[in-house]
PDB file of N, CA and C in Angstrom:
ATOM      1  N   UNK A   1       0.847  -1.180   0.000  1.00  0.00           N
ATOM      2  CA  UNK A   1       0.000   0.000   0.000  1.00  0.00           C
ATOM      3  C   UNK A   1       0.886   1.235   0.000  1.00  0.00           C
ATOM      4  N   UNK A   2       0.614   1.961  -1.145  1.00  0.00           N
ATOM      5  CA  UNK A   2       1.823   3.441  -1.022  1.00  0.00           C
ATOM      6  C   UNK A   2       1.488   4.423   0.268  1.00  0.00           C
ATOM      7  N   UNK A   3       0.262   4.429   0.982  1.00  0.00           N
ATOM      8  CA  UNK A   3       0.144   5.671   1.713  1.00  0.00           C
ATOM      9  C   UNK A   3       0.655   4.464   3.036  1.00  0.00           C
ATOM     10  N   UNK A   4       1.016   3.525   3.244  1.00  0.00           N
ATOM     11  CA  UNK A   4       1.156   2.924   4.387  1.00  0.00           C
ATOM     12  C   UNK A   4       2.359   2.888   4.692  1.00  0.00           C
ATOM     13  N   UNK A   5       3.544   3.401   5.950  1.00  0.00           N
ATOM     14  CA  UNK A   5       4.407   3.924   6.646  1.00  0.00           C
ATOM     15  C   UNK A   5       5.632   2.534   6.719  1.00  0.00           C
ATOM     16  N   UNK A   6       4.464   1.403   7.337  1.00  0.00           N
ATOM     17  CA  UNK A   6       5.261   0.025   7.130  1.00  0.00           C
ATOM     18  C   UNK A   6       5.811  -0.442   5.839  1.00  0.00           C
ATOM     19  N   UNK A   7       5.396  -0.021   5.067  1.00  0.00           N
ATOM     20  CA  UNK A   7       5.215  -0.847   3.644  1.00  0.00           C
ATOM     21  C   UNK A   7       6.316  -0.018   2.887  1.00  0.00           C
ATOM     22  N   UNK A   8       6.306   1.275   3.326  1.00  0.00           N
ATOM     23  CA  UNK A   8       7.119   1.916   2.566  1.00  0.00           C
ATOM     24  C   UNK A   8       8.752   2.246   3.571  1.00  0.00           C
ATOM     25  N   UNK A   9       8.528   1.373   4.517  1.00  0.00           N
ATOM     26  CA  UNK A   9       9.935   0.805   5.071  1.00  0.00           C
ATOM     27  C   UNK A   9      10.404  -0.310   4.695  1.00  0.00           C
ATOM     28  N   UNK A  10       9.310  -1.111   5.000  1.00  0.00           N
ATOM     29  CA  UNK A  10       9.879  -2.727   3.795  1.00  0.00           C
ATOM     30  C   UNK A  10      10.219  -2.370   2.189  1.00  0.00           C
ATOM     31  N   UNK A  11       9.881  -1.413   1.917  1.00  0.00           N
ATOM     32  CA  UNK A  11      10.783  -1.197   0.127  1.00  0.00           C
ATOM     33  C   UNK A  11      11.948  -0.626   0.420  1.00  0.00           C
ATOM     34  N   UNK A  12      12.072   0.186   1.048  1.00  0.00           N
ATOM     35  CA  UNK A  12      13.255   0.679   1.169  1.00  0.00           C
ATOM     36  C   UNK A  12      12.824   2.177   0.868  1.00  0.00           C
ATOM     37  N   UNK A  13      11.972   2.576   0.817  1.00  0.00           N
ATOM     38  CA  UNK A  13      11.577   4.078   0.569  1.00  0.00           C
ATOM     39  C   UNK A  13      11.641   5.246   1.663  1.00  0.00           C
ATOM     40  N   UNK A  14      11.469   4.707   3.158  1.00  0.00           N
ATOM     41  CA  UNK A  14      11.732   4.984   4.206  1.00  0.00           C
ATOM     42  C   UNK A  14      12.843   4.422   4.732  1.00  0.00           C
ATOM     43  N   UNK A  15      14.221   5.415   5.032  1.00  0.00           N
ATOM     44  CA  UNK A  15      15.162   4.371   5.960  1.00  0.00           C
ATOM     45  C   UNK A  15      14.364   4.424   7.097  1.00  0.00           C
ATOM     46  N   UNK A  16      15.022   2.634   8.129  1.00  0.00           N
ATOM     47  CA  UNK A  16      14.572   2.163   9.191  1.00  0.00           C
ATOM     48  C   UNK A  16      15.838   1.453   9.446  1.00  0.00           C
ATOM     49  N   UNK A  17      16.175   1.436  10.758  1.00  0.00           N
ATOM     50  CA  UNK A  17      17.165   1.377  11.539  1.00  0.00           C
ATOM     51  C   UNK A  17      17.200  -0.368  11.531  1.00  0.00           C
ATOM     52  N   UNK A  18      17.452  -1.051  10.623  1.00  0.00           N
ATOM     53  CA  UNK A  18      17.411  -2.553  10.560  1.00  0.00           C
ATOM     54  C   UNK A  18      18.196  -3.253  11.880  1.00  0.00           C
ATOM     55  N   UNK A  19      16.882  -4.436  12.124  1.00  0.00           N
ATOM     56  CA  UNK A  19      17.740  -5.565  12.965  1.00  0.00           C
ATOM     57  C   UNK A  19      17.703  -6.175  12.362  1.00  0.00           C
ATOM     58  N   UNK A  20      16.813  -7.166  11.848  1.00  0.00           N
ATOM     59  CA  UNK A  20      16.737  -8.168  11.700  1.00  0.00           C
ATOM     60  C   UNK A  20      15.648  -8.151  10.135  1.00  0.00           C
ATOM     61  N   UNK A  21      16.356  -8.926   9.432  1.00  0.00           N
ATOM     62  CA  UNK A  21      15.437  -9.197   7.757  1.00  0.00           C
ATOM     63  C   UNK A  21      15.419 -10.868   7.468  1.00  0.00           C
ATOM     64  N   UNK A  22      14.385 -11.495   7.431  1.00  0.00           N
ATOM     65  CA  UNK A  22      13.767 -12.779   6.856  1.00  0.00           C
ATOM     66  C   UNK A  22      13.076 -12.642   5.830  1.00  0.00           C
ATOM     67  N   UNK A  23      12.747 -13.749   5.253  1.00  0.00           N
ATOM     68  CA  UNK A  23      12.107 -13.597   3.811  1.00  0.00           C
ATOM     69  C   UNK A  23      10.662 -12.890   3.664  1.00  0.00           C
ATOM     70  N   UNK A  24       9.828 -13.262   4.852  1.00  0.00           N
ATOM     71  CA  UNK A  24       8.971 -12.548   5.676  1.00  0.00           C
ATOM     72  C   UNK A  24       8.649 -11.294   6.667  1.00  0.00           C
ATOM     73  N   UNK A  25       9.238 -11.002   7.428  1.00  0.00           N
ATOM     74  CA  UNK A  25       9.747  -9.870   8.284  1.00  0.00           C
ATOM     75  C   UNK A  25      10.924  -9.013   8.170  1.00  0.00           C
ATOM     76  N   UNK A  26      10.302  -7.960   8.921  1.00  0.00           N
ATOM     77  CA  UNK A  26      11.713  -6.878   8.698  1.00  0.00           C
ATOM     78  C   UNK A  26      11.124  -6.159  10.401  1.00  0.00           C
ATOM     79  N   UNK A  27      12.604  -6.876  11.314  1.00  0.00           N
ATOM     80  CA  UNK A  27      12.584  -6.077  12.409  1.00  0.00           C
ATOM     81  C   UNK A  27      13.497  -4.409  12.209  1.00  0.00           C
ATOM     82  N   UNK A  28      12.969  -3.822  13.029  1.00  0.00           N
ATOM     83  CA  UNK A  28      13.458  -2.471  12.914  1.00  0.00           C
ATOM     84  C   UNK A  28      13.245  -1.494  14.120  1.00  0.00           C
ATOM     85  N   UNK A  29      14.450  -0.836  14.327  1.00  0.00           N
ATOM     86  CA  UNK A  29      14.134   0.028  16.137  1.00  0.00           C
ATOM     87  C   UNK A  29      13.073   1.266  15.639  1.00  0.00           C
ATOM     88  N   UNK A  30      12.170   1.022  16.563  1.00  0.00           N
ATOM     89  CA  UNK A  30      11.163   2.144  16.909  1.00  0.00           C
ATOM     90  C   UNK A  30      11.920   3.039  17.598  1.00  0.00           C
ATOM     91  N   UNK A  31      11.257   4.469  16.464  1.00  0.00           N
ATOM     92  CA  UNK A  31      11.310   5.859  16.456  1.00  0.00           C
ATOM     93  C   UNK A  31      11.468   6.707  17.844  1.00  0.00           C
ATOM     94  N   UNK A  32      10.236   5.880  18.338  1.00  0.00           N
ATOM     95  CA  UNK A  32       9.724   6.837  19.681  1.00  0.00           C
ATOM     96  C   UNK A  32      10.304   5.574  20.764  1.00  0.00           C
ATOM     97  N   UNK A  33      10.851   5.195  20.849  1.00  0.00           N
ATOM     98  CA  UNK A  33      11.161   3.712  21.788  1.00  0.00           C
ATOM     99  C   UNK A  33      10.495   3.927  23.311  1.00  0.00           C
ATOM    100  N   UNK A  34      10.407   3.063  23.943  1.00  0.00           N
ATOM    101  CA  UNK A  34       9.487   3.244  24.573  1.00  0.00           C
ATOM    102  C   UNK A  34      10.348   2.381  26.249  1.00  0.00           C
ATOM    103  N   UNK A  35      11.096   2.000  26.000  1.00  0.00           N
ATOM    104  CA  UNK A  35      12.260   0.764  26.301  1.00  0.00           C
ATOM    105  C   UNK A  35      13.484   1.486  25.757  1.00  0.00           C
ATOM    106  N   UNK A  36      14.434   1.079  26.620  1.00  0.00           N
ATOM    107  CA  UNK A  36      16.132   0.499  26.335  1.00  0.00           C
ATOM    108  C   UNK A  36      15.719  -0.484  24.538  1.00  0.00           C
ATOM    109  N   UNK A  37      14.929  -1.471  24.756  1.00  0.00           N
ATOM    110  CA  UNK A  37      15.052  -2.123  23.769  1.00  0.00           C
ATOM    111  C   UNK A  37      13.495  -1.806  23.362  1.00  0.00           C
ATOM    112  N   UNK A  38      13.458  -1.359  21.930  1.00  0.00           N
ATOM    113  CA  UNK A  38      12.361  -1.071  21.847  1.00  0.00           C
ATOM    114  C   UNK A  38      12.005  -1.223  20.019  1.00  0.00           C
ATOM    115  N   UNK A  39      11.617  -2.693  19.703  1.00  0.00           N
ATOM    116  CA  UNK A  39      12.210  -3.011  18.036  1.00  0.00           C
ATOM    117  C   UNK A  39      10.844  -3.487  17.716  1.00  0.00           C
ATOM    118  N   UNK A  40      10.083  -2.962  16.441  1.00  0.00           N
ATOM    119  CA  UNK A  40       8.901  -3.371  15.829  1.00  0.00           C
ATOM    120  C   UNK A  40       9.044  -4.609  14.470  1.00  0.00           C
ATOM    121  N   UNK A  41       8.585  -5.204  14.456  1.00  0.00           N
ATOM    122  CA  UNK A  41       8.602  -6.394  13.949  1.00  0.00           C
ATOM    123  C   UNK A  41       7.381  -6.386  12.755  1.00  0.00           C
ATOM    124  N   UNK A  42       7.790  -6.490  11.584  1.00  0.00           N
ATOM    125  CA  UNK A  42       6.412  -6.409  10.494  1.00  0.00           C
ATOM    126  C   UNK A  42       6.436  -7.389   9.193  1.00  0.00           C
ATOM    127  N   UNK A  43       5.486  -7.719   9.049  1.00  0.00           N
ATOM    128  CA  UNK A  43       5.039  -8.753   7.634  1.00  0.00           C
ATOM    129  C   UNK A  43       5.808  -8.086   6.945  1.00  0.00           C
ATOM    130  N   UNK A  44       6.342  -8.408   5.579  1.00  0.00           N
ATOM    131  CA  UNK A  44       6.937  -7.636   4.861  1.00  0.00           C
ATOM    132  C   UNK A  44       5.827  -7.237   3.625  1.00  0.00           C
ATOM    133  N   UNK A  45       4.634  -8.629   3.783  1.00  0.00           N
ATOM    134  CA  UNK A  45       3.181  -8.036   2.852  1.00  0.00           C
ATOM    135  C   UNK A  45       2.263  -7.204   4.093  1.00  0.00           C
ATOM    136  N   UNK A  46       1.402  -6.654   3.118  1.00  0.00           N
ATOM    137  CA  UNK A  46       0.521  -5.383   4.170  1.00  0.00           C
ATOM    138  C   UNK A  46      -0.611  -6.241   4.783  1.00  0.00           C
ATOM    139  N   UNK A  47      -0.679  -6.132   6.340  1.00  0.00           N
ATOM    140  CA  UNK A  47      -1.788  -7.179   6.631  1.00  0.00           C
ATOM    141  C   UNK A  47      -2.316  -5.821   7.921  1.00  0.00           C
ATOM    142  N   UNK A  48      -3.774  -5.573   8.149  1.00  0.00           N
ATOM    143  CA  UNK A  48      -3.961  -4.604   8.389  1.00  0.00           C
ATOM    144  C   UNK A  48      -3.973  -4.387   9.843  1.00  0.00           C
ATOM    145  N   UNK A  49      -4.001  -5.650  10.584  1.00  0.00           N
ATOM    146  CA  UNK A  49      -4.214  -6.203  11.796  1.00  0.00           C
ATOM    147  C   UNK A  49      -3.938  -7.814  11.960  1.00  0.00           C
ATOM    148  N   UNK A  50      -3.777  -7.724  13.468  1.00  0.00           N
ATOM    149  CA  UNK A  50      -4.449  -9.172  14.103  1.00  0.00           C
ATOM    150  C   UNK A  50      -5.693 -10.368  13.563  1.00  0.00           C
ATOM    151  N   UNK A  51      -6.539  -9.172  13.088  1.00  0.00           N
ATOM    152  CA  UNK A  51      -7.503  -9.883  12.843  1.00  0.00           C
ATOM    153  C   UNK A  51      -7.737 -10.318  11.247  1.00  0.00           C
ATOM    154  N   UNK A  52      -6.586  -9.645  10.865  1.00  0.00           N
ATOM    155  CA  UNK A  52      -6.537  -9.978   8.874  1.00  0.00           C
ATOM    156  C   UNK A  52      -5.447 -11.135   9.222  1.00  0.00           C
ATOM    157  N   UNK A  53      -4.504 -11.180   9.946  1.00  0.00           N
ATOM    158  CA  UNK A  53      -3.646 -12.662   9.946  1.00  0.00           C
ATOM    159  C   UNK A  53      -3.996 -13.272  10.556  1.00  0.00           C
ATOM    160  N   UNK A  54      -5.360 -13.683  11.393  1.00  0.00           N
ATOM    161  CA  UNK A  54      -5.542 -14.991  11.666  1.00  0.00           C
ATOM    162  C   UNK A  54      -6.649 -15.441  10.251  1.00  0.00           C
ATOM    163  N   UNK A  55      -7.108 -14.941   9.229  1.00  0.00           N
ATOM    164  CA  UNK A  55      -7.454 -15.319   8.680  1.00  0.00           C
ATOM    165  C   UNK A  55      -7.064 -15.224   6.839  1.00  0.00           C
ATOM    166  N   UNK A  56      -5.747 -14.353   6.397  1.00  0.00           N
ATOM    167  CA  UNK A  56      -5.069 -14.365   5.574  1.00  0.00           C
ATOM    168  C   UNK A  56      -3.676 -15.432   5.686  1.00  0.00           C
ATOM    169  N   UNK A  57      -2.931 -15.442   7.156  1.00  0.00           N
ATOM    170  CA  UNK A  57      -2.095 -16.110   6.879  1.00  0.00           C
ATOM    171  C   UNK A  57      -1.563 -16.470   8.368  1.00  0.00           C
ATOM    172  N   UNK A  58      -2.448 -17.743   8.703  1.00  0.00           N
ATOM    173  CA  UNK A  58      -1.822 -17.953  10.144  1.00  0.00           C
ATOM    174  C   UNK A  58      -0.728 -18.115  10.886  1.00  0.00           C
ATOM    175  N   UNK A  59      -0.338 -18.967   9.784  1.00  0.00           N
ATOM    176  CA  UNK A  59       1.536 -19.104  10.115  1.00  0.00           C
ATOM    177  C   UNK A  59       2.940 -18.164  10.306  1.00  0.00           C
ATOM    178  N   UNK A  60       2.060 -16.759   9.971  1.00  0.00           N
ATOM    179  CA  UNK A  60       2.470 -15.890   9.789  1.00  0.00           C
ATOM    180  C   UNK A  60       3.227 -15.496  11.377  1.00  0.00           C
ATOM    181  N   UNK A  61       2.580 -15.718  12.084  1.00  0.00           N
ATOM    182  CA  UNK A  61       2.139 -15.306  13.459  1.00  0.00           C
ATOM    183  C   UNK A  61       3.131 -16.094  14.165  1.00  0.00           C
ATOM    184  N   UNK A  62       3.738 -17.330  13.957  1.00  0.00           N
ATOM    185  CA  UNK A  62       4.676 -18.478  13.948  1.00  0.00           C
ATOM    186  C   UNK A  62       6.097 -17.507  13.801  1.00  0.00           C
ATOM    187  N   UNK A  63       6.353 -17.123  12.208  1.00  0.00           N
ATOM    188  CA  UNK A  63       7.252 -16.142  11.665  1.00  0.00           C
ATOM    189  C   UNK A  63       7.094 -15.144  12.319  1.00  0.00           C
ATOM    190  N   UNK A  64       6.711 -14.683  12.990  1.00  0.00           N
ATOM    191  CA  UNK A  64       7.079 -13.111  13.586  1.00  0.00           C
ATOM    192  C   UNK A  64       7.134 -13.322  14.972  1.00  0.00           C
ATOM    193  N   UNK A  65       6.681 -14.243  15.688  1.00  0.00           N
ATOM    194  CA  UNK A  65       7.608 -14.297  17.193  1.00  0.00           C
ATOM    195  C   UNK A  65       8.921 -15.630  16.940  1.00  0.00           C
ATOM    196  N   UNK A  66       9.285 -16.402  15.464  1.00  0.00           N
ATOM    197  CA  UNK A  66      10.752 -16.497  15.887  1.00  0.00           C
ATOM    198  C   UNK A  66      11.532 -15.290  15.398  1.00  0.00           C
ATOM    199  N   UNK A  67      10.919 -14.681  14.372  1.00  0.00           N
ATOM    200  CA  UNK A  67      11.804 -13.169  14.559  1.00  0.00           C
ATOM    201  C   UNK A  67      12.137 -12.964  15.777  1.00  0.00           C
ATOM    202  N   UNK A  68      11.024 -12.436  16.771  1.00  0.00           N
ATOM    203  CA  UNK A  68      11.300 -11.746  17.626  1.00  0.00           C
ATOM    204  C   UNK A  68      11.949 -12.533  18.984  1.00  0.00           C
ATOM    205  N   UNK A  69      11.821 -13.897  18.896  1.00  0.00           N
ATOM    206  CA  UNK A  69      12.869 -14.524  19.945  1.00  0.00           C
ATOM    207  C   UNK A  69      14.568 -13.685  19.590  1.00  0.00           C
ATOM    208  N   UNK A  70      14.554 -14.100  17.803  1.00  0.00           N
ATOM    209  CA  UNK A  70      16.040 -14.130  17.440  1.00  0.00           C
ATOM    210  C   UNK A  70      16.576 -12.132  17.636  1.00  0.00           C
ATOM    211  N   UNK A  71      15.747 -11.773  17.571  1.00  0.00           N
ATOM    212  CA  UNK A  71      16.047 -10.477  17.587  1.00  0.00           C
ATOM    213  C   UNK A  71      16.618 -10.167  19.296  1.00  0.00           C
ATOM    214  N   UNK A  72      15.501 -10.662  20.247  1.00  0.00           N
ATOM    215  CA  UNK A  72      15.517 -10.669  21.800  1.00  0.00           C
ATOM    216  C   UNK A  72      17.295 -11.121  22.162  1.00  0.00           C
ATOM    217  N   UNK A  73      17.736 -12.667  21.664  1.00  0.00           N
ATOM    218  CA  UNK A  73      19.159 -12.487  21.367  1.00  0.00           C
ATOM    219  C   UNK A  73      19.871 -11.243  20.853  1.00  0.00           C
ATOM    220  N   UNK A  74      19.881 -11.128  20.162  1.00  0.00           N
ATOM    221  CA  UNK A  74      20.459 -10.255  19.304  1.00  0.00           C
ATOM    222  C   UNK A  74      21.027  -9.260  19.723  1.00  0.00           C
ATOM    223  N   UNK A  75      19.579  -8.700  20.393  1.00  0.00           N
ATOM    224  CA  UNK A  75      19.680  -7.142  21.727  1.00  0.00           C
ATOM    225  C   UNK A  75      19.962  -7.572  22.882  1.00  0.00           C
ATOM    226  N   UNK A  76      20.006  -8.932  23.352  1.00  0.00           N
ATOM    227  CA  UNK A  76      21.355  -8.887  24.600  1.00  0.00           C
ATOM    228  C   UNK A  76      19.771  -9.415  26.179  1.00  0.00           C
ATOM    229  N   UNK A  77      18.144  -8.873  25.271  1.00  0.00           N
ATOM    230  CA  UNK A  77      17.506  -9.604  26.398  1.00  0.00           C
ATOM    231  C   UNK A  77      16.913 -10.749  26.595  1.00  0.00           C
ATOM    232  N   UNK A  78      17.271 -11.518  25.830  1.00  0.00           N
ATOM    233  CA  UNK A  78      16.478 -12.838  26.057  1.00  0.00           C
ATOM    234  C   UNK A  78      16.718 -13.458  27.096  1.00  0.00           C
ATOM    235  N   UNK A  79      17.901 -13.291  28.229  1.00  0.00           N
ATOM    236  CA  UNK A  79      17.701 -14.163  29.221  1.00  0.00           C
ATOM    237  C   UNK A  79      17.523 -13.425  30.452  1.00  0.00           C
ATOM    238  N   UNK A  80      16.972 -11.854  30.406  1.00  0.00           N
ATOM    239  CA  UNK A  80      16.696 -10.874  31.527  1.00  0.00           C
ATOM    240  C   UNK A  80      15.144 -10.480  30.993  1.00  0.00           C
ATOM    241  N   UNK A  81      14.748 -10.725  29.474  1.00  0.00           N
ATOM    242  CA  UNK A  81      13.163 -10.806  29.833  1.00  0.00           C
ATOM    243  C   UNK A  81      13.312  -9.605  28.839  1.00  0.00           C
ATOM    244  N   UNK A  82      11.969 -10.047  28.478  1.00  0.00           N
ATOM    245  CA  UNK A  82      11.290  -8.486  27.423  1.00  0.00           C
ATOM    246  C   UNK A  82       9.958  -9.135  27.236  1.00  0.00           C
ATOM    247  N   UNK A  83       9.249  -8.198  26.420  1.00  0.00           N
ATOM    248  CA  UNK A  83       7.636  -8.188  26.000  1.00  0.00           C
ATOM    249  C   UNK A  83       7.140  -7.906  25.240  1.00  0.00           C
ATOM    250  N   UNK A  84       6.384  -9.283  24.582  1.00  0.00           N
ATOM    251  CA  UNK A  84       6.235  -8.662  23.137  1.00  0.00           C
ATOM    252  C   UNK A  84       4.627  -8.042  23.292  1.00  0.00           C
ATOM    253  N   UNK A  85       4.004  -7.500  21.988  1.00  0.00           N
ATOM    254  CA  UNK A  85       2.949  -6.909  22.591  1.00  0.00           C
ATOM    255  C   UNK A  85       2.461  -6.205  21.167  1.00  0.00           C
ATOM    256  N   UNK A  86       1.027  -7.191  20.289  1.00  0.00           N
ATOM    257  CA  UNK A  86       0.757  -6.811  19.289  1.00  0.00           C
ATOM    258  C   UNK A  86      -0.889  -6.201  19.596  1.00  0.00           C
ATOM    259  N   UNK A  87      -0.797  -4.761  19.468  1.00  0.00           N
ATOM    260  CA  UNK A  87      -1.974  -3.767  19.810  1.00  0.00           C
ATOM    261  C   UNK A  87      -3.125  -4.079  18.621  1.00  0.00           C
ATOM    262  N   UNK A  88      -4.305  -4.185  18.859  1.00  0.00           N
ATOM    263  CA  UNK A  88      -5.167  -4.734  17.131  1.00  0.00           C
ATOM    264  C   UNK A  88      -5.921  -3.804  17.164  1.00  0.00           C
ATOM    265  N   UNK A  89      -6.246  -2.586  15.905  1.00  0.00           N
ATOM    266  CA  UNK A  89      -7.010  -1.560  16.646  1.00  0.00           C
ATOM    267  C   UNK A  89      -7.095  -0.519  17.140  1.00  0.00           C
ATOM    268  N   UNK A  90      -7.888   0.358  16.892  1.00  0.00           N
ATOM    269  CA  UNK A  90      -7.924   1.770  17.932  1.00  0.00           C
ATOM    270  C   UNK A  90      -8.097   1.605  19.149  1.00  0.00           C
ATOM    271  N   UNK A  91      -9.136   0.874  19.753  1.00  0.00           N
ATOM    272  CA  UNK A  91      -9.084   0.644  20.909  1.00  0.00           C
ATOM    273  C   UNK A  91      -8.309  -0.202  21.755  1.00  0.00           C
ATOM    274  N   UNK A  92      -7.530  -0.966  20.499  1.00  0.00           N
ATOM    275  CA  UNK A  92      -6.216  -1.809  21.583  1.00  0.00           C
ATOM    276  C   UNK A  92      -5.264  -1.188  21.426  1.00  0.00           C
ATOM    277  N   UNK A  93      -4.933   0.162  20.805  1.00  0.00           N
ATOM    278  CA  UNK A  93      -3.691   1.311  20.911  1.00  0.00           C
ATOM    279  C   UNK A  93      -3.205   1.070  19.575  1.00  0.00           C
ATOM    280  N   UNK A  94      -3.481   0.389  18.464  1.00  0.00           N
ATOM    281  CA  UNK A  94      -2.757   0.353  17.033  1.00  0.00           C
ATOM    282  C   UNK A  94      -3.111   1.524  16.447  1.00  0.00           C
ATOM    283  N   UNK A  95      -1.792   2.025  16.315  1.00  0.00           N
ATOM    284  CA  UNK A  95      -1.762   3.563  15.514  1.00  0.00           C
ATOM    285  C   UNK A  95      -1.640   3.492  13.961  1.00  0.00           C
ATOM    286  N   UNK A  96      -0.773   2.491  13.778  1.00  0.00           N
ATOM    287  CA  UNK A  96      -0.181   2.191  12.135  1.00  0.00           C
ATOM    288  C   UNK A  96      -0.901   1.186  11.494  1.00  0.00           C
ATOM    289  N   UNK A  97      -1.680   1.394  10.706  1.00  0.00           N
ATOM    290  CA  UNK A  97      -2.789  -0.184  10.183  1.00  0.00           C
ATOM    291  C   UNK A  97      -1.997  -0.781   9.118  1.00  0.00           C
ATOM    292  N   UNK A  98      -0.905  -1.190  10.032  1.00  0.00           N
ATOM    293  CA  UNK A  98      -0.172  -2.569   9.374  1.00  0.00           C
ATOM    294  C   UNK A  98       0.316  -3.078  10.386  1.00  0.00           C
ATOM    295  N   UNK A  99       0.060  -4.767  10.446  1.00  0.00           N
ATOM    296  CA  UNK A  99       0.201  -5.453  11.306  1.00  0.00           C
ATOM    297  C   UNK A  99       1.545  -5.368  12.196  1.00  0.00           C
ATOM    298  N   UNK A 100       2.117  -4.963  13.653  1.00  0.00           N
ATOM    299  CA  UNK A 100       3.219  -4.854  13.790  1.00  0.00           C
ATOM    300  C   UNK A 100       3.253  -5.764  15.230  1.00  0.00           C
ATOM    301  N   UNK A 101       4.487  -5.825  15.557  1.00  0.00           N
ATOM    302  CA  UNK A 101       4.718  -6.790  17.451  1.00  0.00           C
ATOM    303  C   UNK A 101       5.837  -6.101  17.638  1.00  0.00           C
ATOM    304  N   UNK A 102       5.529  -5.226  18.648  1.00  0.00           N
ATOM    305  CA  UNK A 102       6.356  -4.484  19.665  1.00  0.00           C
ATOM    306  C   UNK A 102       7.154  -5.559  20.604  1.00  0.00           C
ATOM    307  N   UNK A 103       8.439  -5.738  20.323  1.00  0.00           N
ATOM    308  CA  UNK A 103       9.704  -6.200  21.294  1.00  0.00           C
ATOM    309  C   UNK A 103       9.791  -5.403  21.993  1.00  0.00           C
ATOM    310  N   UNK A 104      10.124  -5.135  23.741  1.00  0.00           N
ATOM    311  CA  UNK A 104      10.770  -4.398  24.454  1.00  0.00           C
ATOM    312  C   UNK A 104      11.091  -5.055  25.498  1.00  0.00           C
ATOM    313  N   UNK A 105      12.417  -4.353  25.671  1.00  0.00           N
ATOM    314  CA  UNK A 105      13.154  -4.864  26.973  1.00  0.00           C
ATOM    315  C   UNK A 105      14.053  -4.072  27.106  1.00  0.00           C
ATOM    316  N   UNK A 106      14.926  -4.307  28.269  1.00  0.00           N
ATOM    317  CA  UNK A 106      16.532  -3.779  28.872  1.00  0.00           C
ATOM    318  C   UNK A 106      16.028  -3.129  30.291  1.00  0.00           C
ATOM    319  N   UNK A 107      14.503  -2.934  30.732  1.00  0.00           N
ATOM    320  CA  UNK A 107      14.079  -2.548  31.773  1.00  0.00           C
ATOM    321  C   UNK A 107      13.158  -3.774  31.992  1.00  0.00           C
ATOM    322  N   UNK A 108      12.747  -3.497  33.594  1.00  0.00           N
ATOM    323  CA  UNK A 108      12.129  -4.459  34.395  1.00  0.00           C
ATOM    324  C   UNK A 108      10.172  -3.634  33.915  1.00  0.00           C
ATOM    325  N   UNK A 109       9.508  -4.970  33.246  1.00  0.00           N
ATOM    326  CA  UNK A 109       8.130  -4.257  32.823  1.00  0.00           C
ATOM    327  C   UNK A 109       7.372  -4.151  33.832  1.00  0.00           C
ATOM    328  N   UNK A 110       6.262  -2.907  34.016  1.00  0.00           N
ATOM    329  CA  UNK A 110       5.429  -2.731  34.830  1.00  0.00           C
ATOM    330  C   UNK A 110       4.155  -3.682  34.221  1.00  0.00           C
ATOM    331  N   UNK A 111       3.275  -4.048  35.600  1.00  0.00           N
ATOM    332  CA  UNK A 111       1.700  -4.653  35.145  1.00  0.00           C
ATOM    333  C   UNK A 111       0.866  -4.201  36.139  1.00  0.00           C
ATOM    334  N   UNK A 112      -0.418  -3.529  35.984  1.00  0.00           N
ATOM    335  CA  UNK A 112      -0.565  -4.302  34.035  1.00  0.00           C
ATOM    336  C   UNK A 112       0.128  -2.717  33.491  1.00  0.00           C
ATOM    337  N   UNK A 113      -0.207  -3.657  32.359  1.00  0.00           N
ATOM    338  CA  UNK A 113       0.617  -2.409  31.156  1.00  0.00           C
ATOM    339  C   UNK A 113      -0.104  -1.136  30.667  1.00  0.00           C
ATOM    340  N   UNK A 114      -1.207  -1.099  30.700  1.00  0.00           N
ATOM    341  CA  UNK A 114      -1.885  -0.188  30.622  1.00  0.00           C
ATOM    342  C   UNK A 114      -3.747   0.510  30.486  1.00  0.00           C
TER     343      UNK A 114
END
């Protein structure tokens, strides 16, 4: 989708601060971080939500938390803890309508979250 923010980071039209690229995903550090570790994780096709990949492409969902294990290595928290955390929605806090999973860590998380 050209007016969509994700999509035009997966072409390469927007630089994004790359972690991690699979044939599927493209992790990348969030702008506004929110965390020490603070890396968004996205389809590399446009899926609009939660609720378009459980029924466009389930496995999908498989592919984007071993991204985000391998990424959790990567950034040094996988064995002090982080949180992943995919918002679906206006009312579940999704700002960008393309499917994304917020990694964060390097701090101790508060609950509930919000």
């Amino acid at each position: 989708m050209s007016d969509c923010i994700f999509c035009r980071i997966v072409s390469g039209e927007i630089p994004a601060d790359k972690v991690l690229e699979t044939e599927t995903v493209l992790a990348f550090r969030d702008i506004d971080p929110q965390s020490p570790t603070h890396v968004l994780l996205v389809p590399k096709h446009h899926l609009a939500n939660l609720n378009d990949l459980a029924t466009a492409d389930p496995a999908l969902i498989a592919e984007l938390y071993s991204a985000a294990v391998a990424v959790a290595h990567r950034e040094g928290v996988a064995d002090s803890g982080y949180r992943t955390v995919i918002n679906c929605n206006a009312d579940g806090g999704q700002l960008v309508p393309h499917l994304h999973l917020h990694l964060l860590g390097g701090r101790r998380m508060q609950w509930p979250p919000g």
